[in-house]
C-alpha atoms as a PDB file:
ATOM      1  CA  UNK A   1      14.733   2.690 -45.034  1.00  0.00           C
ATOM      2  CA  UNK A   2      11.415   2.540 -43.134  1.00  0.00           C
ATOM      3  CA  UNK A   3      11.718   2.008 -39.235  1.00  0.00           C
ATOM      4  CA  UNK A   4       9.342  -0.994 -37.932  1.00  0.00           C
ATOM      5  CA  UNK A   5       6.978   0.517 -35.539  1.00  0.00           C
ATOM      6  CA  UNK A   6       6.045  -1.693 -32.404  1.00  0.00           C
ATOM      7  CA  UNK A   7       2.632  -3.312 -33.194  1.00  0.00           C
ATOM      8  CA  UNK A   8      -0.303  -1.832 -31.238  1.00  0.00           C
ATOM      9  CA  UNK A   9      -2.294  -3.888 -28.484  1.00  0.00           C
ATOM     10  CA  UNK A  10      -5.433  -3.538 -27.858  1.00  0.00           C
ATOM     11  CA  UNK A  11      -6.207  -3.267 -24.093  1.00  0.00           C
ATOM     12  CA  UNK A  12      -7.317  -6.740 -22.844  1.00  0.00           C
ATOM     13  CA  UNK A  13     -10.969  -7.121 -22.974  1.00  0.00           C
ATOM     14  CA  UNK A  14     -12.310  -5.695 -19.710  1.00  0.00           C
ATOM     15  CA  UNK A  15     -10.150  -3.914 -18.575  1.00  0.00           C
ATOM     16  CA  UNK A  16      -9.992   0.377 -19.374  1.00  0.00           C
ATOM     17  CA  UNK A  17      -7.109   1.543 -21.762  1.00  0.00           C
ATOM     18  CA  UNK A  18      -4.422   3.036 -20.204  1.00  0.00           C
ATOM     19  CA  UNK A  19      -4.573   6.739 -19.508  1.00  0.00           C
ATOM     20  CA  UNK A  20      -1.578   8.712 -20.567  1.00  0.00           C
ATOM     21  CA  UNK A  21      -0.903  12.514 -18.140  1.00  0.00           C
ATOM     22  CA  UNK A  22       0.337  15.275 -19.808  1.00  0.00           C
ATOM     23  CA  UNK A  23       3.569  14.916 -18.733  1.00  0.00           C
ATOM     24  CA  UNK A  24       3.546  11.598 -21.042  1.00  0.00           C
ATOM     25  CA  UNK A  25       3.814   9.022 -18.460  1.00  0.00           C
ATOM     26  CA  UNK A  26       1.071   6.723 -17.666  1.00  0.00           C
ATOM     27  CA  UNK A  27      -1.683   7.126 -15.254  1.00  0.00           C
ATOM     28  CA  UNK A  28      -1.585   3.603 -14.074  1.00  0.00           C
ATOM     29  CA  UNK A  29       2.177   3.610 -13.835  1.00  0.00           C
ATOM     30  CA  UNK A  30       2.008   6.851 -11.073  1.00  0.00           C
ATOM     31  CA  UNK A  31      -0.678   5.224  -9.299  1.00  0.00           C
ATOM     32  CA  UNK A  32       0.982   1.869  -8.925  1.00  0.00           C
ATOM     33  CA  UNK A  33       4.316   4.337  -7.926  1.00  0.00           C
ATOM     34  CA  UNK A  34       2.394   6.234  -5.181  1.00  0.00           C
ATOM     35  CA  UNK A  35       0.578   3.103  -3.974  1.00  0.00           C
ATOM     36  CA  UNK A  36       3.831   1.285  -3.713  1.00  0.00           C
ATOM     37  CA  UNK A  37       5.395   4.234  -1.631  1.00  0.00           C
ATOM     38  CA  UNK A  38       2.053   4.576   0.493  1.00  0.00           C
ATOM     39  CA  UNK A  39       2.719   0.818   1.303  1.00  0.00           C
ATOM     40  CA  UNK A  40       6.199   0.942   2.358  1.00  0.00           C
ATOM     41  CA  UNK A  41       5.346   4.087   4.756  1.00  0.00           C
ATOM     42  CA  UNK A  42       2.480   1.759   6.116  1.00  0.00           C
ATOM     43  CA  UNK A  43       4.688  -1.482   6.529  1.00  0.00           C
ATOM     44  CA  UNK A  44       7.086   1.237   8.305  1.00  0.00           C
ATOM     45  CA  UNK A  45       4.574   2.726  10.732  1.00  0.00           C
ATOM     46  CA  UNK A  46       3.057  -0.947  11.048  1.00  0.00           C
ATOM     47  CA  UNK A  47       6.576  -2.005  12.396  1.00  0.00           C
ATOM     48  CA  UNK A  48       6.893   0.781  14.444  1.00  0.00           C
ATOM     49  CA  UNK A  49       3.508   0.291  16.583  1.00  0.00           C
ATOM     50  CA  UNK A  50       3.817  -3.235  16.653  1.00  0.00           C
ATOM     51  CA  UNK A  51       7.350  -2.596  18.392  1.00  0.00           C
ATOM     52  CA  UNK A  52       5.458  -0.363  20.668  1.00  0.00           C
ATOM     53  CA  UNK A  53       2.929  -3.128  21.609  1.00  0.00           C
ATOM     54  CA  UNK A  54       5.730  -5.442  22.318  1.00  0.00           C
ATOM     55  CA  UNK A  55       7.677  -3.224  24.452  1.00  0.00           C
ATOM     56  CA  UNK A  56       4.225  -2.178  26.430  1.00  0.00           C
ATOM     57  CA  UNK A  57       3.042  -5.424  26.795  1.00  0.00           C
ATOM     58  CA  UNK A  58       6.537  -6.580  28.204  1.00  0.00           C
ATOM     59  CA  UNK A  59       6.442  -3.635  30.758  1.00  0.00           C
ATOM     60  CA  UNK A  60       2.830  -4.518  31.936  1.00  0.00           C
ATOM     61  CA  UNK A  61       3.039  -7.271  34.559  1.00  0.00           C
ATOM     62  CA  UNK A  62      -0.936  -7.482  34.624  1.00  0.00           C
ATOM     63  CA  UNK A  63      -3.066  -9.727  32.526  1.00  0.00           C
ATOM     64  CA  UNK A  64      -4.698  -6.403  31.424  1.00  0.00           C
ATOM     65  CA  UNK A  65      -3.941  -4.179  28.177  1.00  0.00           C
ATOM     66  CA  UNK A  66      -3.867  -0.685  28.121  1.00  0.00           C
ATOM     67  CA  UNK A  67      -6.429   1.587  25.937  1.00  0.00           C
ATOM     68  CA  UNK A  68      -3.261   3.199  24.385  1.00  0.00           C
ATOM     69  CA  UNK A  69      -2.061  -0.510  23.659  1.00  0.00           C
ATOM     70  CA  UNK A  70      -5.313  -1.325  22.172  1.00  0.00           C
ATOM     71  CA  UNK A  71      -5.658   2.045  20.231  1.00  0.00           C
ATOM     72  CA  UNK A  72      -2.148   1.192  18.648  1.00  0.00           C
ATOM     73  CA  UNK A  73      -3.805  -2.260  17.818  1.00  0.00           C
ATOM     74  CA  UNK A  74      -6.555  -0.955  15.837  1.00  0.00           C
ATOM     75  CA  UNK A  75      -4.346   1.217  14.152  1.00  0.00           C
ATOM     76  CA  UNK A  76      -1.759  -1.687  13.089  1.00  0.00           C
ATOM     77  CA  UNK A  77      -4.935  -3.648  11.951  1.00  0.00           C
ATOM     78  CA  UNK A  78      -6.482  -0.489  10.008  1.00  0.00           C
ATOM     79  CA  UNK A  79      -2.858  -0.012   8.440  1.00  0.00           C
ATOM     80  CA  UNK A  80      -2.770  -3.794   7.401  1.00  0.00           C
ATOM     81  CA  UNK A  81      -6.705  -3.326   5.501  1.00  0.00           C
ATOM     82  CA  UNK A  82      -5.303  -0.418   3.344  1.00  0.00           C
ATOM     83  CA  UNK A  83      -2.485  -1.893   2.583  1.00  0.00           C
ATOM     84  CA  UNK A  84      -4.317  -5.477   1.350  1.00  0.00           C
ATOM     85  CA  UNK A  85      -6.924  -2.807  -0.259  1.00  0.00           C
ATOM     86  CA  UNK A  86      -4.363  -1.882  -2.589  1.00  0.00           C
ATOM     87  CA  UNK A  87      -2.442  -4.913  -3.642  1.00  0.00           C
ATOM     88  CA  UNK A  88      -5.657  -6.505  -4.427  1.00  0.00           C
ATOM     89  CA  UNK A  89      -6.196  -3.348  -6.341  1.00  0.00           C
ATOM     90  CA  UNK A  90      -4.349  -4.395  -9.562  1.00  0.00           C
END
């Protein structure tokens, strides 16, 4: 009794075939893993400096913003562009 093998597909057109590492798995796969990981680490530091800007600009009874404030700013928004980079990746 012959097994049926699963019919091969053909990579849609434009698009690169998929890569496989040596330890089997496929290159895509990993990359979508670490990208996924990479996100949640930047959604977590995201939180964590936009926490910070709360709490500073709470203390701060002036209509002024620190440079530390506006550092951690710049650093949320730099966070947010990888982050997009990446899902828009795929």
């Amino acid at each position: 009794m012959a097994f049926a093998q699963p019919p091969v597909v053909p990579p849609a057109p434009g698009t690169a075939p998929d890569v496989q590492l040596p330890n089997g798995k496929s290159q895509r796969e990993e990359m979508l893993k670490l990208d996924h990981k990479k996100n949640l680490e930047d959604a977590a530091t995201m939180a964590k400096l936009a926490q910070e800007v709360s709490e500073d600009l709470e203390k701060d009874d002036r209509y002024v913003m620190s440079l530390k404030t506006l550092k951690k700013l710049d650093e949320i928004e730099k966070l947010a562009k990888a982050v997009r980079g990446r899902l828009k990746r795929y």
